[in-house]
N, C-alpha and C. Protein backbone atom coordinates (compact mmCIF):
# COMPACT_ATOMS: atom_id res chain seq x y z
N UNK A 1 188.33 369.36 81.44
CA UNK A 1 189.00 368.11 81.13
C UNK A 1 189.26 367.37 82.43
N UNK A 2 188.44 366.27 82.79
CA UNK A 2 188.92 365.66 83.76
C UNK A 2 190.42 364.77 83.43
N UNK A 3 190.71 364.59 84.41
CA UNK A 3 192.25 363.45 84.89
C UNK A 3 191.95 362.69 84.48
N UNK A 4 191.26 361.62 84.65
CA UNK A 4 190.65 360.30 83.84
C UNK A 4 190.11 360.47 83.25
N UNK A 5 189.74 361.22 82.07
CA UNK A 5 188.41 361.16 81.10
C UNK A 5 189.85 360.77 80.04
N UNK A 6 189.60 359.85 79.26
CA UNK A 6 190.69 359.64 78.27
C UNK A 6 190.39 360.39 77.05
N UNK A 7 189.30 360.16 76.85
CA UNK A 7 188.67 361.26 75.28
C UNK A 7 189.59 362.67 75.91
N UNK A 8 189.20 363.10 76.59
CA UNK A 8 189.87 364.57 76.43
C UNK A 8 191.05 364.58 76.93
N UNK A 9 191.97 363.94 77.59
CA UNK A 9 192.98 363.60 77.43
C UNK A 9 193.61 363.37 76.28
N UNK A 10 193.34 362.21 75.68
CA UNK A 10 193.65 362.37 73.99
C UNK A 10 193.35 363.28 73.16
N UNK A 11 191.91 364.28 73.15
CA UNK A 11 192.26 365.02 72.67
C UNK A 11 192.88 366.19 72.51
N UNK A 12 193.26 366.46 74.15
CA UNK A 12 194.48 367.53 74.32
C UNK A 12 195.34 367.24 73.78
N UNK A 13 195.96 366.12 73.91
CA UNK A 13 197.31 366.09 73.53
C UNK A 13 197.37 365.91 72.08
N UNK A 14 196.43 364.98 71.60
CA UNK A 14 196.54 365.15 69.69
C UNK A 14 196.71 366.67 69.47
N UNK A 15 195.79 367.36 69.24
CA UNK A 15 195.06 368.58 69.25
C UNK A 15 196.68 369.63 69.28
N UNK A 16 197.27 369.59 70.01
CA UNK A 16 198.72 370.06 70.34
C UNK A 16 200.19 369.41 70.11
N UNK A 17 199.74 368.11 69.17
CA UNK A 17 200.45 367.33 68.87
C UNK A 17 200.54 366.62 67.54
N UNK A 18 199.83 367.37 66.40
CA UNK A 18 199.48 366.97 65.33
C UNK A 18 200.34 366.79 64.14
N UNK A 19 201.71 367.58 64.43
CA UNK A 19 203.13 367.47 63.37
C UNK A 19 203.63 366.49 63.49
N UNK A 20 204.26 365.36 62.57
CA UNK A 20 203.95 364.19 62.76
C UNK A 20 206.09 364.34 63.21
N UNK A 21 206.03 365.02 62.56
CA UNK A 21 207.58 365.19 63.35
C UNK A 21 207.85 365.52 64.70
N UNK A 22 206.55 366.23 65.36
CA UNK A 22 206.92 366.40 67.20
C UNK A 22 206.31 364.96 67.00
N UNK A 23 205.33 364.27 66.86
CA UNK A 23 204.66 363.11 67.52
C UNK A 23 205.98 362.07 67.69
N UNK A 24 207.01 362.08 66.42
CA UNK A 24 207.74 361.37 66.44
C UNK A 24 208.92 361.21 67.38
N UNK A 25 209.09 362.33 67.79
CA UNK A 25 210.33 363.44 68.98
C UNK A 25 209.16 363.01 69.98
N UNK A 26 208.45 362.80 70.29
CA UNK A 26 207.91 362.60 71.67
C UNK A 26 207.80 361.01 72.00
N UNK A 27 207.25 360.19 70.84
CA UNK A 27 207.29 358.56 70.99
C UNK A 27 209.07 358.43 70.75
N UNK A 28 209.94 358.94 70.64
CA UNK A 28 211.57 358.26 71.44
C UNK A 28 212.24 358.68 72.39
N UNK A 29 211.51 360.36 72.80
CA UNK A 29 212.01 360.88 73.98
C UNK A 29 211.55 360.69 74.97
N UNK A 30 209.91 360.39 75.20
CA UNK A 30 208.93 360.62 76.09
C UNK A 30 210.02 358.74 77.35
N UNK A 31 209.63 358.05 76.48
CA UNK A 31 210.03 356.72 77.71
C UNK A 31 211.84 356.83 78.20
N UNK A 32 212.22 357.18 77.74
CA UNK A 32 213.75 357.64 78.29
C UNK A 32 213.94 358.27 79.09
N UNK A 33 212.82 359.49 79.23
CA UNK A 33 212.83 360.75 80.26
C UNK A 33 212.79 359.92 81.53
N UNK A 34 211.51 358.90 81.64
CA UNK A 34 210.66 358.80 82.48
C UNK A 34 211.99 356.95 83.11
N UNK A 35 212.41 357.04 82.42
CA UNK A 35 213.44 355.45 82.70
C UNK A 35 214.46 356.38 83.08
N UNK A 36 215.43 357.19 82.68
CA UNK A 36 216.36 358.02 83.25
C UNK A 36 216.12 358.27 84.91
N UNK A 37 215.11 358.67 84.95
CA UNK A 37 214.54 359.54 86.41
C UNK A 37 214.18 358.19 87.47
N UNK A 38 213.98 357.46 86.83
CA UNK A 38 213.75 356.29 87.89
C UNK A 38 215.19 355.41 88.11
N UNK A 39 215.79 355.93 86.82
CA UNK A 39 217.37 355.31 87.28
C UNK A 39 217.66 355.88 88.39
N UNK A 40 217.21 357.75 88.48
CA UNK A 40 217.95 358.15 89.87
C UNK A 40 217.12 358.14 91.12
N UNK A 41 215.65 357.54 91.24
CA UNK A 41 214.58 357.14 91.71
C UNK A 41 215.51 355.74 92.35
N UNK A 42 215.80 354.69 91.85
CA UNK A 42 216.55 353.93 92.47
C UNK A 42 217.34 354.22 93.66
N UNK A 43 218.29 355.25 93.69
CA UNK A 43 219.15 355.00 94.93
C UNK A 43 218.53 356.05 95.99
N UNK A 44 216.85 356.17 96.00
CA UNK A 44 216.41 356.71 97.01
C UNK A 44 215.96 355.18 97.82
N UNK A 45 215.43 356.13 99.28
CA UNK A 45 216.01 354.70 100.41
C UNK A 45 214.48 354.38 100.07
N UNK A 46 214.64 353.00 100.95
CA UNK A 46 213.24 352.37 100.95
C UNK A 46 212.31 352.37 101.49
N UNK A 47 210.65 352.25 100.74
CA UNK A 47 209.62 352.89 101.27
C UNK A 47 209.30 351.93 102.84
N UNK A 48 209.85 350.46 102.61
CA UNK A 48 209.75 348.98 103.49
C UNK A 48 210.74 348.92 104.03
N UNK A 49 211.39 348.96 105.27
CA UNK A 49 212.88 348.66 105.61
C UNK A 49 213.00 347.10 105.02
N UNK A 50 214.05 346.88 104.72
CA UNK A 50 214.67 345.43 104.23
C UNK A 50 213.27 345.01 103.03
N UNK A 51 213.37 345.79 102.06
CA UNK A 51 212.86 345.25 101.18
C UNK A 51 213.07 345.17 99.80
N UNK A 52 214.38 344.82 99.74
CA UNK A 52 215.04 344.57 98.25
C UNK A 52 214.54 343.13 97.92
N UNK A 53 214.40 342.76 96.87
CA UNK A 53 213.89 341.37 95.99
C UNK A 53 214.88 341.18 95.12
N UNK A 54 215.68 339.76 95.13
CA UNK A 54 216.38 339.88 94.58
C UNK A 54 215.91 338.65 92.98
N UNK A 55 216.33 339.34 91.91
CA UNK A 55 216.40 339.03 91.03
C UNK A 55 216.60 337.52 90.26
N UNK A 56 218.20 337.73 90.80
CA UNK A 56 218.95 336.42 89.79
C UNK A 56 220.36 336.68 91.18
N UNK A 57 220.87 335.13 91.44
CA UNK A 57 221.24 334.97 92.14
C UNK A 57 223.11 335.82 91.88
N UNK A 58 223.07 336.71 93.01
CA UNK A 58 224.28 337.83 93.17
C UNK A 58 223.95 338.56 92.20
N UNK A 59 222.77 339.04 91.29
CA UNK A 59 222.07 339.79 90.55
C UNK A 59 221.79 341.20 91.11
N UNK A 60 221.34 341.81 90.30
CA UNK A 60 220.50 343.30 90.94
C UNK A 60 219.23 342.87 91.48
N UNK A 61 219.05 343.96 92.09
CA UNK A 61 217.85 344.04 92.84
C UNK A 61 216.91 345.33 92.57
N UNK A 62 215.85 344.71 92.73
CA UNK A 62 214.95 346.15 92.87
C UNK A 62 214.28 346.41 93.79
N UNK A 63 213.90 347.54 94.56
CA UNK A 63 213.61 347.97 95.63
C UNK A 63 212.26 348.68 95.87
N UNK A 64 211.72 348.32 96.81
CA UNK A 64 210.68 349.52 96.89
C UNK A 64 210.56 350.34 97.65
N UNK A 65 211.13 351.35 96.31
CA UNK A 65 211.26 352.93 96.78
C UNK A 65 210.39 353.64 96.25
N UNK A 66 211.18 355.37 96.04
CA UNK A 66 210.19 356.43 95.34
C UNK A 66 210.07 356.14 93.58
N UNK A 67 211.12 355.50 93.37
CA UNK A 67 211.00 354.80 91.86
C UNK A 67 210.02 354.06 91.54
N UNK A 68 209.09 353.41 92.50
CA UNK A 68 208.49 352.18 92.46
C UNK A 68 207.31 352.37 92.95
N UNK A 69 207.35 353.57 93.49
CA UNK A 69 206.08 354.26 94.16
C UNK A 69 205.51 355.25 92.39
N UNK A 70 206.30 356.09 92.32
CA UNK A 70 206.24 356.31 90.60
C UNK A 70 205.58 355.66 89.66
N UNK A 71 206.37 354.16 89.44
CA UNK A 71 205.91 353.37 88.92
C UNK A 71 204.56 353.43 89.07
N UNK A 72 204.15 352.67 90.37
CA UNK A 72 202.78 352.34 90.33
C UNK A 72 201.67 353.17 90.10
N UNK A 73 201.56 354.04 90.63
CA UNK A 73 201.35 355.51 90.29
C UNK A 73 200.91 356.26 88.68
N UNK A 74 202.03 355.55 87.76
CA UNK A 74 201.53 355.56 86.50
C UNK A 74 201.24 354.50 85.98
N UNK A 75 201.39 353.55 86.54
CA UNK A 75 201.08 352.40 85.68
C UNK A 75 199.19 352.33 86.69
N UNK A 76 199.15 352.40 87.56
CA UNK A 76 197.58 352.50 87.79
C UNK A 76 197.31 353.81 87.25
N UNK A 77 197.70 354.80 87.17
CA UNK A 77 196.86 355.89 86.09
C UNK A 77 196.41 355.36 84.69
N UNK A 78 197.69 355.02 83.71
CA UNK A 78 197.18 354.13 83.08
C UNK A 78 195.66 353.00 82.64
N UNK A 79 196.20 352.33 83.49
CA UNK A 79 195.06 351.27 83.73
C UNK A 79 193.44 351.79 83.79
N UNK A 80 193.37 352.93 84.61
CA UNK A 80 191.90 353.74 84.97
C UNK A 80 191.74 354.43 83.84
N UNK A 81 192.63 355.11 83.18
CA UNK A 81 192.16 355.68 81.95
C UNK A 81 192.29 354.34 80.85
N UNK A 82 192.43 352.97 80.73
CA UNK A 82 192.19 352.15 79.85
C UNK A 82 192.39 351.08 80.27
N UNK A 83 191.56 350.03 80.27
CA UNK A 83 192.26 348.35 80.97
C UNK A 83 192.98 348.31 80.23
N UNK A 84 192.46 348.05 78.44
CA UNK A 84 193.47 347.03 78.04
C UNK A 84 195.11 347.83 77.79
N UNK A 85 194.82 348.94 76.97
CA UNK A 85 195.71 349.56 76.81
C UNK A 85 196.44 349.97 77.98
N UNK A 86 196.01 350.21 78.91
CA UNK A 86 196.78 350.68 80.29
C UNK A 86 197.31 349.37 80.80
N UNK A 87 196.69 348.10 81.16
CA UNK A 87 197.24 347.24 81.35
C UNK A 87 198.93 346.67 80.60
N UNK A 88 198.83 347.44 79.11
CA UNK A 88 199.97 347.08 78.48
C UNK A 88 201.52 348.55 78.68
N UNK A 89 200.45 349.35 78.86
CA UNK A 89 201.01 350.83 79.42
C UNK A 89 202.05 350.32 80.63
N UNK A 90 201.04 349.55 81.69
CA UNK A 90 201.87 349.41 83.81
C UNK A 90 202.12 348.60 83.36
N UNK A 91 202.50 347.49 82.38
CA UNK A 91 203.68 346.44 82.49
C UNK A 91 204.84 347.17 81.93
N UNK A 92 204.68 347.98 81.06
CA UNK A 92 205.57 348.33 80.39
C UNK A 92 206.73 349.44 80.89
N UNK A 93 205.79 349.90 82.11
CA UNK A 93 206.15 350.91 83.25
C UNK A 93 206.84 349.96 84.24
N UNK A 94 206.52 348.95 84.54
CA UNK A 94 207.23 348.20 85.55
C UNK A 94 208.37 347.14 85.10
N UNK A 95 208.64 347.29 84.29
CA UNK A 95 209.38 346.45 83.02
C UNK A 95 210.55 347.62 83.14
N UNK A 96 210.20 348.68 82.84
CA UNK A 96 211.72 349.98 82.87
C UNK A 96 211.91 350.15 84.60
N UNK A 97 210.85 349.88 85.42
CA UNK A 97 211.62 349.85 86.87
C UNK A 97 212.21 348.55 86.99
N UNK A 98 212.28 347.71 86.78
CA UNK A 98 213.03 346.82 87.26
C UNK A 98 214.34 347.21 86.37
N UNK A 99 214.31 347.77 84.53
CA UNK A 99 215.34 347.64 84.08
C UNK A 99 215.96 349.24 85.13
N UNK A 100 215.51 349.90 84.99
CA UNK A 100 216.53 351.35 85.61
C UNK A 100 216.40 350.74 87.27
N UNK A 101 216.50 349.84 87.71
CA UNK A 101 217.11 349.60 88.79
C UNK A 101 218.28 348.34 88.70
N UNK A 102 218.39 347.76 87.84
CA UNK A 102 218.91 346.68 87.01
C UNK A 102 220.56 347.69 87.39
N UNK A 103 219.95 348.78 85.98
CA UNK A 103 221.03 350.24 85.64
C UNK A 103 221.58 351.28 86.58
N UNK A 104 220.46 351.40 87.32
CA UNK A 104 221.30 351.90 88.33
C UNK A 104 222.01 351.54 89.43
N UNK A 105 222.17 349.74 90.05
CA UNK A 105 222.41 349.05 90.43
C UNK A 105 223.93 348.33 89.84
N UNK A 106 224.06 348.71 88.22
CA UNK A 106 225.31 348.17 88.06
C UNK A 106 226.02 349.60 88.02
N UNK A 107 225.27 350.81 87.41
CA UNK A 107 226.82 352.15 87.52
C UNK A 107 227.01 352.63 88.49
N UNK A 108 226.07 352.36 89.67
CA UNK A 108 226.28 353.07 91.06
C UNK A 108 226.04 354.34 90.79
N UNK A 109 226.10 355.03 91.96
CA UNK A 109 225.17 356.73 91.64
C UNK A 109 226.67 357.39 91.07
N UNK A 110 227.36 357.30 91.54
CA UNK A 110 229.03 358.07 90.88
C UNK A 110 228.55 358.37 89.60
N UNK A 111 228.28 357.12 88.77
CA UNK A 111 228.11 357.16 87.11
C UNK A 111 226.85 357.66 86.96
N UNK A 112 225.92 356.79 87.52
CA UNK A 112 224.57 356.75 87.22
C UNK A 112 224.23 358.36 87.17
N UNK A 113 224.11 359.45 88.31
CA UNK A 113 224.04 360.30 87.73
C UNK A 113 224.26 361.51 86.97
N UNK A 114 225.62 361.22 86.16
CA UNK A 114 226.00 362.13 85.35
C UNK A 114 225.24 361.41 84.05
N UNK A 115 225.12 359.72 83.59
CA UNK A 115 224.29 359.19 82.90
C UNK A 115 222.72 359.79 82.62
N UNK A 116 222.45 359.85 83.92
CA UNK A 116 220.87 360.79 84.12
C UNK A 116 220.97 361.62 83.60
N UNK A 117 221.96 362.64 83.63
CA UNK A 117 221.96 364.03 83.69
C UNK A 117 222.07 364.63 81.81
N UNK A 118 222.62 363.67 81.56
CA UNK A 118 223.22 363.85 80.26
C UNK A 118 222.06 363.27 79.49
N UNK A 119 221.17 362.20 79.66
CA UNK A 119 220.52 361.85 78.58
C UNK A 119 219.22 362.72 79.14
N UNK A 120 218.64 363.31 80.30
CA UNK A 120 217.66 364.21 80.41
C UNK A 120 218.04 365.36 79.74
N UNK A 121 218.98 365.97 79.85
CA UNK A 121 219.22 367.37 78.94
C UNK A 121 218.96 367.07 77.40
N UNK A 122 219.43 366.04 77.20
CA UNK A 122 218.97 365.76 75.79
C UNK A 122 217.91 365.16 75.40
N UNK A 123 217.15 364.12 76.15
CA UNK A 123 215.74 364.17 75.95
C UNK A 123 214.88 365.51 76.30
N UNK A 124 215.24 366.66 77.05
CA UNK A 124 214.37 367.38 77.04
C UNK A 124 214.47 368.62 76.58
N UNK A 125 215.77 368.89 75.82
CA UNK A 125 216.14 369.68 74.16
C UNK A 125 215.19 369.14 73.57
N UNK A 126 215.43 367.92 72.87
CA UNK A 126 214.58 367.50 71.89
C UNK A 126 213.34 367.50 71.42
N UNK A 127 212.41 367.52 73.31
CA UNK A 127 210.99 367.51 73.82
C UNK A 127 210.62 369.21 73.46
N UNK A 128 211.44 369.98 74.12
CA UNK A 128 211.25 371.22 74.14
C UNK A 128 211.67 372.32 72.32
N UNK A 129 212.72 371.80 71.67
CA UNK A 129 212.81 372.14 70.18
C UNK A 129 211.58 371.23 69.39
N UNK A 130 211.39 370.32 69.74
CA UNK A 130 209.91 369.83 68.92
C UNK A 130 208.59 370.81 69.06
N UNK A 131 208.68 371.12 70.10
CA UNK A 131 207.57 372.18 69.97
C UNK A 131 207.89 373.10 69.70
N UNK A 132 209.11 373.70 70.31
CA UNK A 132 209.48 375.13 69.51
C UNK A 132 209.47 375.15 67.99
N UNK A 133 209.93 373.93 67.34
CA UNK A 133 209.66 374.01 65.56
C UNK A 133 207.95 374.00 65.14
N UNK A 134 207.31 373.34 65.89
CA UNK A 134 205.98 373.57 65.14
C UNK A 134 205.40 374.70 65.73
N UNK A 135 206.03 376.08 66.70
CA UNK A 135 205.45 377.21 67.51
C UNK A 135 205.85 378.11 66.22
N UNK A 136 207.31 377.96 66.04
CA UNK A 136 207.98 378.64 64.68
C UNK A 136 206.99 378.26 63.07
N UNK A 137 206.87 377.07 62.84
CA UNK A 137 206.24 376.74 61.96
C UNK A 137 204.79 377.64 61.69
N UNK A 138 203.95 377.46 62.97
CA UNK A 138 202.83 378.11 63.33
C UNK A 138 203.15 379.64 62.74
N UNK A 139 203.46 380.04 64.21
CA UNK A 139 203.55 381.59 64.02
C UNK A 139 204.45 382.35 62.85
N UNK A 140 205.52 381.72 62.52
CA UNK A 140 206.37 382.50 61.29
C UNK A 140 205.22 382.14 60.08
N UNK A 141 205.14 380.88 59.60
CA UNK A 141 204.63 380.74 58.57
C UNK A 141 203.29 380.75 57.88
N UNK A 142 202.61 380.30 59.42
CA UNK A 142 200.96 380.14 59.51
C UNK A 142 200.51 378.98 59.25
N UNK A 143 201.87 377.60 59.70
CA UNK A 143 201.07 376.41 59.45
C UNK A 143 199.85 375.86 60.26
N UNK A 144 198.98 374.74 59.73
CA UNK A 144 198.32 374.41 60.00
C UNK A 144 198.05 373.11 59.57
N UNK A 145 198.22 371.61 60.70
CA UNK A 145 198.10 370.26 60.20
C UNK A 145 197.09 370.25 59.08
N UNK A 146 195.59 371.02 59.38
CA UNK A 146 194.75 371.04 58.48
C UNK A 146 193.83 372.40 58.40
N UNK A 147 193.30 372.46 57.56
CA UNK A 147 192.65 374.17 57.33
C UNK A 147 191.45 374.70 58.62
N UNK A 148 191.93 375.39 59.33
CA UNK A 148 190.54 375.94 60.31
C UNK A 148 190.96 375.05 61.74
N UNK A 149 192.76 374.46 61.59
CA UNK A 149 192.79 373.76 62.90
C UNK A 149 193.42 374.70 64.04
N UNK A 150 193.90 376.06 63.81
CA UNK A 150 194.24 376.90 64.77
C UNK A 150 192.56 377.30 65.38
N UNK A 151 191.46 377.87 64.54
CA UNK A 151 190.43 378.67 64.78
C UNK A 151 189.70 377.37 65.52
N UNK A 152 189.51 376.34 65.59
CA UNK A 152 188.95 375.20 66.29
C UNK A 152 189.77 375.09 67.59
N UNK A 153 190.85 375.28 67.56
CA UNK A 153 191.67 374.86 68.79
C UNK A 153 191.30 376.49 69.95
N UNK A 154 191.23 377.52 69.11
CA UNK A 154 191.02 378.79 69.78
C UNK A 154 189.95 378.68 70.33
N UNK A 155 188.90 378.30 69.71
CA UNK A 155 187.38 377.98 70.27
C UNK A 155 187.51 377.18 71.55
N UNK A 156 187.98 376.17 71.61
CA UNK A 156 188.11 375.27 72.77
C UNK A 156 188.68 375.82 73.86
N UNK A 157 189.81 376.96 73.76
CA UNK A 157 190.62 376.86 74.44
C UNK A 157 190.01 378.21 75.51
N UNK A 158 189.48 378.93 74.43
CA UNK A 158 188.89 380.01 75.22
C UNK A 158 187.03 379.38 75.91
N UNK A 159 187.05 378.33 75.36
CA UNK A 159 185.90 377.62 76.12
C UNK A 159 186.29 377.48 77.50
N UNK A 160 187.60 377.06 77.26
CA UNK A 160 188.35 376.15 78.48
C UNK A 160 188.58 377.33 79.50
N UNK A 161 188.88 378.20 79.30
CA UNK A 161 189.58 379.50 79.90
C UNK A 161 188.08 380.01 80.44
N UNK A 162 186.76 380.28 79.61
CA UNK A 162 185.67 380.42 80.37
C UNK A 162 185.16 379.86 81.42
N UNK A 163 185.11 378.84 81.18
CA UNK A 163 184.52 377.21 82.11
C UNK A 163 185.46 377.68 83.53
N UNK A 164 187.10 378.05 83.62
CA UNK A 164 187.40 378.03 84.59
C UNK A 164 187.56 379.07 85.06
N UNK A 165 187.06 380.21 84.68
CA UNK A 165 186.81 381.35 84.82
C UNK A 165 185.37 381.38 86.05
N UNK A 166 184.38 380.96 85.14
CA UNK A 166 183.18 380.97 85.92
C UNK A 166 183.18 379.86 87.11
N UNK A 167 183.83 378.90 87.16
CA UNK A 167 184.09 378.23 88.37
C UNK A 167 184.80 379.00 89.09
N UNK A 168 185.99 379.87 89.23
CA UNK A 168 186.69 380.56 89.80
C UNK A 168 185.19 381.76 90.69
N UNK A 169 184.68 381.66 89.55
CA UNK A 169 183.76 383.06 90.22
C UNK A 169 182.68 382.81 90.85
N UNK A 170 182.07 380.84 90.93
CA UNK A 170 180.88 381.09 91.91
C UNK A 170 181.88 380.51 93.11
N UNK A 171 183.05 380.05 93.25
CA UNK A 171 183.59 379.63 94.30
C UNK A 171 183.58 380.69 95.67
N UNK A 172 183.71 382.35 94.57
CA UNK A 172 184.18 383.20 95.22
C UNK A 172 182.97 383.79 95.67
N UNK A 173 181.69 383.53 95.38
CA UNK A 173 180.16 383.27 95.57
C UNK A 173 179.54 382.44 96.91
């Protein structure tokens, strides 16, 4: 699976993501995680000396820091794995850096990170019991989104486990 290949990208993650109840626990947890962390990405120093931009006049500011380095970072990952869709992906990524610097700019770090702290533990309960219910689901019960989708996923996976197996072994060649 390459980094940019989006087909297999998507299909990892479908593929391991097919209970429509984790899909759902991941589209409200997944952008909170990633806006939380750049709230505390904010009050790291700056990558530019004197390079805050200011907003709206006696407004917040946003900075370019490790928050913003982040940012770009995924919002050009994005983009390479899809113009259009990625294009709507890095606005949407740079849209929560300006807001979690907005946020972390009015609670100051005092607040800001017990704020962090508290909504990551609980976005990543939620992230982490979503899969634990469809691991339980799986293994206690023997579900399956659809018939023959464990024995398809096994095939791949021990494909996957070969492939880097035998690269491991002409390296050592």
């Amino acid at each position: 699976m390459g980094l940019f290949d989006l087909e297999s990208n998507y299909a990892s993650f479908a593929a391991y993501h097919r209970n429509p109840i984790n899909i759902f626990i991941h589209m409200i947890l997944t952008w909170p995680t990633v806006f939380t962390a750049s709230v505390l990405l904010y009050f790291t120093p700056p990558l530019i000396a004197h390079s805050p931009i200011q907003l709206v006049n006696g407004g917040a500011y946003v900075v370019l820091n490790y928050g913003f380095f982040m940012t770009l970072i995924y919002a050009l990952y994005y983009v390479i794995l899809d113009r259009r869709a990625g294009s709507l992906a890095a606005l949407l990524c740079f849209l929560g850096w300006i807001g979690s610097s907005v946020l972390g700019r009015s609670l100051g770090f005092s607040l800001a990170w017990k704020v962090v702290l508290a909504s990551q533990i609980l976005c990543w309960s939620g992230l982490f019991i979503g899969h634990a219910v469809f691991e339980i689901l799986r293994s206690c019960f023997g579900y399956e989104p659809y018939p023959g989708f464990h024995a398809k996923v096994k095939v791949k996976i021990d494909a996957e486990v070969k492939a880097w197996n035998d690269a491991k072994l002409k390296k050592a060649y």
